[in-house]
C-alpha atoms as a PDB file:
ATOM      1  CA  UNK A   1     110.320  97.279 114.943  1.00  0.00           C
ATOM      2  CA  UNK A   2     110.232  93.855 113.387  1.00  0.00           C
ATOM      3  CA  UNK A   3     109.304  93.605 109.879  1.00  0.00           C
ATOM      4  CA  UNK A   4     105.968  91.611 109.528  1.00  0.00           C
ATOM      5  CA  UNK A   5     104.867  93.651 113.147  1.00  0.00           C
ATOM      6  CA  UNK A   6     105.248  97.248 110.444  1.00  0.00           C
ATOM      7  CA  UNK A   7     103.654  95.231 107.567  1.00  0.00           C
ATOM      8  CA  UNK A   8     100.685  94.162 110.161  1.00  0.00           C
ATOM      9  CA  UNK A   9     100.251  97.476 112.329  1.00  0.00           C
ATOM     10  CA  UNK A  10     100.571  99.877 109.554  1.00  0.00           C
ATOM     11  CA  UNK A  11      97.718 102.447 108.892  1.00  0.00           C
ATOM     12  CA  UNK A  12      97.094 104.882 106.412  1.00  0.00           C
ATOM     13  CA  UNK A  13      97.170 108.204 108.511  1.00  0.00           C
ATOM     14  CA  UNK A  14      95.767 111.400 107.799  1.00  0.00           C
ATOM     15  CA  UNK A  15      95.496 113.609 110.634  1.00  0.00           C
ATOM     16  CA  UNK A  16      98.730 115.086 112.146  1.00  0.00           C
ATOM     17  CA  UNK A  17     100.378 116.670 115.233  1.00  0.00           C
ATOM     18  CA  UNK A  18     102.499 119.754 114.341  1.00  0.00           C
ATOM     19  CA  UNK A  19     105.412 118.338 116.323  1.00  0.00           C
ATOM     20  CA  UNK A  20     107.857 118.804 113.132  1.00  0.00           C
ATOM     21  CA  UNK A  21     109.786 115.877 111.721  1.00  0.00           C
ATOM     22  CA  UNK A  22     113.366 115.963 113.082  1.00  0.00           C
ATOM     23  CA  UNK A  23     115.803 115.852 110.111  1.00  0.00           C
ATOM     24  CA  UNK A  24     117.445 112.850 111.366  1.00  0.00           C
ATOM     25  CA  UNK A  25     114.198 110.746 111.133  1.00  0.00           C
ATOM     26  CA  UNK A  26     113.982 112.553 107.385  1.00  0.00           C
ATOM     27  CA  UNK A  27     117.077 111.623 106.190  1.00  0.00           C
ATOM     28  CA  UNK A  28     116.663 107.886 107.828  1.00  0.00           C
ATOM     29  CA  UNK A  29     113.123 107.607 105.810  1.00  0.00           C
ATOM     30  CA  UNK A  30     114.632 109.491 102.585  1.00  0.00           C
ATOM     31  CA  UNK A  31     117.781 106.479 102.560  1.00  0.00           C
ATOM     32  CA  UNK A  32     115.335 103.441 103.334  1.00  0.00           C
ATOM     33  CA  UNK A  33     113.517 104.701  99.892  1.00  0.00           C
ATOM     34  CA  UNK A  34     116.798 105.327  98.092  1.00  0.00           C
ATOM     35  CA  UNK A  35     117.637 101.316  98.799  1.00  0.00           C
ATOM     36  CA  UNK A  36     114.169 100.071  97.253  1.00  0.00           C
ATOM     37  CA  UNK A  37     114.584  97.759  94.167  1.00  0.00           C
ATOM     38  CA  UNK A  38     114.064  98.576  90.970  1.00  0.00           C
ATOM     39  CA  UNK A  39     113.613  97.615  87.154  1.00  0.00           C
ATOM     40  CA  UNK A  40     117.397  96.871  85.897  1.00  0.00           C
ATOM     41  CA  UNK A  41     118.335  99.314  89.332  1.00  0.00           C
ATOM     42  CA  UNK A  42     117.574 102.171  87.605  1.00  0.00           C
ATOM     43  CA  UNK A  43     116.480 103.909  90.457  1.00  0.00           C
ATOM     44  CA  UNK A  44     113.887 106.025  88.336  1.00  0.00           C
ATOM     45  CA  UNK A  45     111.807 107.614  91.144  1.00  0.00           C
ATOM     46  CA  UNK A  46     112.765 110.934  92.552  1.00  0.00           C
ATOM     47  CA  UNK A  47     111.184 113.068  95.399  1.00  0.00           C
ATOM     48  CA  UNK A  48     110.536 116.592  96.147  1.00  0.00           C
ATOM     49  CA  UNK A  49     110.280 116.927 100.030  1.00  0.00           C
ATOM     50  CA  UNK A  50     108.250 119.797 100.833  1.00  0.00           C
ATOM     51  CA  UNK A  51     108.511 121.488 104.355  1.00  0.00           C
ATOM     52  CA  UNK A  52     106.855 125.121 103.396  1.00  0.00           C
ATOM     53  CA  UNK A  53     103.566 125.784 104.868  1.00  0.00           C
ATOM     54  CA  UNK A  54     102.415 127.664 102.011  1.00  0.00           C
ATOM     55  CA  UNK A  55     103.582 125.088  99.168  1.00  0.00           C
ATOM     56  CA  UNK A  56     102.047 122.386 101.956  1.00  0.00           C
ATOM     57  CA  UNK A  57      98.601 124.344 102.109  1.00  0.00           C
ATOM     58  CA  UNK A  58      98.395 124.980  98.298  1.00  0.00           C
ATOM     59  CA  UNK A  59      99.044 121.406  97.567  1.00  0.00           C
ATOM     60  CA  UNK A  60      96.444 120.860  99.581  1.00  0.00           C
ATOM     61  CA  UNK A  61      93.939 122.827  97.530  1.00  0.00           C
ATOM     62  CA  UNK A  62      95.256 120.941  94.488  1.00  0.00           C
ATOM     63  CA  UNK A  63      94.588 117.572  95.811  1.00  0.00           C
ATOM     64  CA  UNK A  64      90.730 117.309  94.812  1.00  0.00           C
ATOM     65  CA  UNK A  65      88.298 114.902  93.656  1.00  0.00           C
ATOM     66  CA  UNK A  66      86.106 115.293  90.690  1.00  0.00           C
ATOM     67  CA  UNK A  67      82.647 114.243  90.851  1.00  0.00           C
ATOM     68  CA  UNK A  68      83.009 111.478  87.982  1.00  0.00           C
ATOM     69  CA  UNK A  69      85.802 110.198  89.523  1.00  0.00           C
ATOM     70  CA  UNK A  70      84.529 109.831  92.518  1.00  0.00           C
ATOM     71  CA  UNK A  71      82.271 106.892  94.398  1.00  0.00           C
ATOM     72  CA  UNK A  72      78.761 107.529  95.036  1.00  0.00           C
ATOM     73  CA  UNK A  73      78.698 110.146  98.022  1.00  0.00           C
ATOM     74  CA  UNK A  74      82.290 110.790  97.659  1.00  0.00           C
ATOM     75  CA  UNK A  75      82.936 114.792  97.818  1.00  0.00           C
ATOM     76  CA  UNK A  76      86.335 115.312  99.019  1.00  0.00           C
ATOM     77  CA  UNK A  77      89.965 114.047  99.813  1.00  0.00           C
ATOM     78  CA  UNK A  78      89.912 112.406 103.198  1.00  0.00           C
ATOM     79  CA  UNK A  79      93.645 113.149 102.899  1.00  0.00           C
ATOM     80  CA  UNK A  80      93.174 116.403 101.760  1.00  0.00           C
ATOM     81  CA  UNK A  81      93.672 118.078 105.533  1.00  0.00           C
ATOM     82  CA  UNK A  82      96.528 116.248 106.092  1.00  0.00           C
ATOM     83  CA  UNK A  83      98.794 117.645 103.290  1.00  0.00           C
ATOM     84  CA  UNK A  84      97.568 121.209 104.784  1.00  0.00           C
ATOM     85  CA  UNK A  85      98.920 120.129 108.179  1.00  0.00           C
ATOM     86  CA  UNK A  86     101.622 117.232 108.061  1.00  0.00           C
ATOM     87  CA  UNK A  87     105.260 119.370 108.737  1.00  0.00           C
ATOM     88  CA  UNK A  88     106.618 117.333 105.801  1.00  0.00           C
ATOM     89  CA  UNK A  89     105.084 116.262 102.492  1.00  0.00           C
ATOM     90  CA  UNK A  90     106.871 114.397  99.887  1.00  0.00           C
ATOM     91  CA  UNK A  91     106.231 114.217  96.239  1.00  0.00           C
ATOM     92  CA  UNK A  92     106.991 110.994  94.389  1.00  0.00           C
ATOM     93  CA  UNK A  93     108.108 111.106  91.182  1.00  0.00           C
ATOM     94  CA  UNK A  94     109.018 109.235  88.620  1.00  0.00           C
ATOM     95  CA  UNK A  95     111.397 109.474  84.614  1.00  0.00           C
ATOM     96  CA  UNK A  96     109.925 106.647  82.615  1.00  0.00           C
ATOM     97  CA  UNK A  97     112.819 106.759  80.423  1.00  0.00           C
ATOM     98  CA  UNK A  98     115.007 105.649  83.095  1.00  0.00           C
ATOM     99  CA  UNK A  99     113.097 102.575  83.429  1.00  0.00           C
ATOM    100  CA  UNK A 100     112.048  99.506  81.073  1.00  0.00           C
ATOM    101  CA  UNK A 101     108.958  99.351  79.138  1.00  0.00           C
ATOM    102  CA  UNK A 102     108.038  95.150  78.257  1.00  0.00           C
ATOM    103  CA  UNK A 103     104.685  94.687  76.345  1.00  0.00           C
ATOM    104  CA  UNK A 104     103.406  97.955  76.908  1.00  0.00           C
ATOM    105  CA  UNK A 105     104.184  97.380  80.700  1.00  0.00           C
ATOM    106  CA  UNK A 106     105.380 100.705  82.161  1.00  0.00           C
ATOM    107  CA  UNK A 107     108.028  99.881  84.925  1.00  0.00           C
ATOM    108  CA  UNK A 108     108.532 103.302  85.915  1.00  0.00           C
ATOM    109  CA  UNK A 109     104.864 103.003  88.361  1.00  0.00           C
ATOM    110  CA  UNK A 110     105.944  99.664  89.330  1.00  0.00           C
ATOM    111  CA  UNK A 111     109.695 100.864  90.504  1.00  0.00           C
ATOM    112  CA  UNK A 112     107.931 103.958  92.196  1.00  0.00           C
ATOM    113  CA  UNK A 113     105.258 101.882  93.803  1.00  0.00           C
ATOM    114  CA  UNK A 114     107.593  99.907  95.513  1.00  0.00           C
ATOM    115  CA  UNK A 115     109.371 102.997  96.693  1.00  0.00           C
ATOM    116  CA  UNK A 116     106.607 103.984  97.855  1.00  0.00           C
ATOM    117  CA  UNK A 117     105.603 101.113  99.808  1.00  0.00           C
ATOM    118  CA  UNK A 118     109.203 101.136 101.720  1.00  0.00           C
ATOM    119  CA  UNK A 119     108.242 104.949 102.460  1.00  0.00           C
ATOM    120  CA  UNK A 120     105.498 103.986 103.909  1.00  0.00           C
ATOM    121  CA  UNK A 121     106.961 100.880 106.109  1.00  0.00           C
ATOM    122  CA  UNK A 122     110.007 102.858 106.978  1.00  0.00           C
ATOM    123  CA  UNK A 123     107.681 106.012 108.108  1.00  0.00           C
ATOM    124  CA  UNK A 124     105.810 103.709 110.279  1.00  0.00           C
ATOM    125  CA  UNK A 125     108.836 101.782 111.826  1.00  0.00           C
ATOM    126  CA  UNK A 126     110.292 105.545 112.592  1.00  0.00           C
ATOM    127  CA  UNK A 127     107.158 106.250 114.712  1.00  0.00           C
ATOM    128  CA  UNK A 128     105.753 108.715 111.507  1.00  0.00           C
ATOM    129  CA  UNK A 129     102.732 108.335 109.489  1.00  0.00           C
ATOM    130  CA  UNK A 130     101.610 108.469 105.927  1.00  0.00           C
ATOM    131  CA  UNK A 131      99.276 107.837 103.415  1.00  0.00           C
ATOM    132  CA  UNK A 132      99.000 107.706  99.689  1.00  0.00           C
ATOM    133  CA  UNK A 133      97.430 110.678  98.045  1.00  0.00           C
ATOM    134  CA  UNK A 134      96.968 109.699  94.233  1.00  0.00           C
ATOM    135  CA  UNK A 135      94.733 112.776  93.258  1.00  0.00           C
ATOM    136  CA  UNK A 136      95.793 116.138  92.102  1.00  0.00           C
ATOM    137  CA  UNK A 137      95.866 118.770  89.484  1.00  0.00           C
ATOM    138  CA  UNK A 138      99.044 117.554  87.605  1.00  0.00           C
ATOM    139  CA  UNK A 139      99.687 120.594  85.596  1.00  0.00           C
ATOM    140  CA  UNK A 140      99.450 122.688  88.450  1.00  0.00           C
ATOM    141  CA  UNK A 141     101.505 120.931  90.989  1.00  0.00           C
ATOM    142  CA  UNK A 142     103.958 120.151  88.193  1.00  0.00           C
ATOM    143  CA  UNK A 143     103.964 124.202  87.908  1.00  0.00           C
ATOM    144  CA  UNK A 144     104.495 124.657  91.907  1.00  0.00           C
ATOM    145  CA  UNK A 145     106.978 122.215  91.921  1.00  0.00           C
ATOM    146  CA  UNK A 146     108.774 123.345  88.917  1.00  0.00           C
ATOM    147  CA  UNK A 147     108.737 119.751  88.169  1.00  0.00           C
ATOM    148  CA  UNK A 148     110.720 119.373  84.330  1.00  0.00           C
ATOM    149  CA  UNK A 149     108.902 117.796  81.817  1.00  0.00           C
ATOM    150  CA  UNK A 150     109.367 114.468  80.634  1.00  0.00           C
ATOM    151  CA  UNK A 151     109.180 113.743  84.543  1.00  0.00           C
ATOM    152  CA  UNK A 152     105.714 112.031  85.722  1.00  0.00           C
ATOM    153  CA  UNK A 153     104.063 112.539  89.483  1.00  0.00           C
ATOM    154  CA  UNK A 154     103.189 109.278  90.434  1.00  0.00           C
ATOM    155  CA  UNK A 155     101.853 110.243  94.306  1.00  0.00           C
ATOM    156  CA  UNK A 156     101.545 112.721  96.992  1.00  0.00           C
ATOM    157  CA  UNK A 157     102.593 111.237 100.935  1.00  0.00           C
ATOM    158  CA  UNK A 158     102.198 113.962 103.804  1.00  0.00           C
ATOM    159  CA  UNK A 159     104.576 112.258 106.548  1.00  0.00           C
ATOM    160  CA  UNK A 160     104.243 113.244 110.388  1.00  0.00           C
ATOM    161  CA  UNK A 161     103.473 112.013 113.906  1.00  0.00           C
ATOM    162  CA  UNK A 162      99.823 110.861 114.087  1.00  0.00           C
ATOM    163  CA  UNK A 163      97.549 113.163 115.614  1.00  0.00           C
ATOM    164  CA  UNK A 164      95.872 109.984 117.524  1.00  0.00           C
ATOM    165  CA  UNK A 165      98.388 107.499 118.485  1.00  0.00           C
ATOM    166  CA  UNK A 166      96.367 105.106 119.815  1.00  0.00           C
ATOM    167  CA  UNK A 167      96.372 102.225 118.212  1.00  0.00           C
ATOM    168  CA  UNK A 168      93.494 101.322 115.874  1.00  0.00           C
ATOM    169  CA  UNK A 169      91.949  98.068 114.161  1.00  0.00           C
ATOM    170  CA  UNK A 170      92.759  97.723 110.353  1.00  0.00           C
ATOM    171  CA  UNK A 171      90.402  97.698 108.175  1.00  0.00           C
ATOM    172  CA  UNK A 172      88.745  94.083 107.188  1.00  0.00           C
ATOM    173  CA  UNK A 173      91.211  92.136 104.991  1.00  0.00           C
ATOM    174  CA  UNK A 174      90.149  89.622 102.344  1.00  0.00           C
ATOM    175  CA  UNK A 175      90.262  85.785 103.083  1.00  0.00           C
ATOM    176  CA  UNK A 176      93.479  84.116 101.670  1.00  0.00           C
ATOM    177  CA  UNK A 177      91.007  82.050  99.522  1.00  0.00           C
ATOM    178  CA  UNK A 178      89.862  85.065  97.690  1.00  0.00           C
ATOM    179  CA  UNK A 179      92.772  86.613  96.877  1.00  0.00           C
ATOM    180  CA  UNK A 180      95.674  83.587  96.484  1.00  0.00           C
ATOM    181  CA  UNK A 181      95.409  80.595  94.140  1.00  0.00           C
ATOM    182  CA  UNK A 182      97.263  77.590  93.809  1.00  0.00           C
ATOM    183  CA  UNK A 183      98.812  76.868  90.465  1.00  0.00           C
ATOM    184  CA  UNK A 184      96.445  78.296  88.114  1.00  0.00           C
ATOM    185  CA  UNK A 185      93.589  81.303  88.531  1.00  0.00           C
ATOM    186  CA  UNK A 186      90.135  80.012  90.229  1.00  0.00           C
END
């Protein structure tokens, strides 16, 4: 798949077959992240892939949304059911103190968010989906995980095949003019 076709046709996905991931298509997803950039190539993200259906079903329960959090109307996780039932989920993380800090700017989310972005690029050009989950009880996954302290959870990604594979319209994009200027802001 060509590059700016993946950037185009990608789409958050959140319902999933339970055709499993083949480990070949794994590992092929796991290198693409392991070559992302990164502040001084640091490399500080690290990932806990999770094929359990238990652990997948419990991180489920601990991906929630609380009420003040929330926008108006906005109850639960729409990704919530796909951690349950994706055959893979993968657990971005990130050690902050193998990455820079520059006026208060924490590199570590920037280096993982870019990692992140290739997972989800190299997910779609495999024929796999994904979204971003960014909500979850932190102490508890952290104690599912046995994820070490010092280490931060930056985001949660269930990976599969799309339940529906037809193809769908993205959602509306903002106008160039809103969103680019031309030597200075406005």
């Amino acid at each position: 798949m060509e590059l700016f076709e993946a950037i185009r046709n990608r789409r958050s996905v959140r319902r999933f077959s339970d055709r499993p991931v083949e480990d070949e298509k794994l590992q092929a997803l796991l290198e693409a992240v392991r070559m992302s950039p990164s502040w001084a190539n640091m490399q500080c993200w690290r990932f806990v892939v999770v094929r359990d259906v238990r652990t997948r079903e419990t991180i489920s329960e601990l991906s929630y949304v609380e009420s003040f959090f929330a926008p108006k109307g906005y109850k639960v996780n729409p990704s919530k059911k796909g951690l349950a039932e994706a055959p893979v989920v993968i657990v971005a993380c990130a050690d902050p103190s193998q990455s820079g800090v520059i006026w208060d700017q924490q590199y570590y989310l920037t280096d993982t968010g870019i990692a992140s972005q290739t997972l989800m690029l190299a997910a779609h050009g495999l024929g796999l989906g994904t979204v971003f989950v960014g909500v979850f009880d932190d102490p508890k996954l952290r104690g599912l995980l046995n994820i070490p302290p010092g280490i931060r959870i930056v985001g949660l990604f269930p990976v599969g095949y799309p339940l529906d594979e037809t193809k769908k319209e993205g959602p509306p994009r903002k106008p160039m003019s809103e969103i680019v200027f031309s030597e200075k802001w406005g």
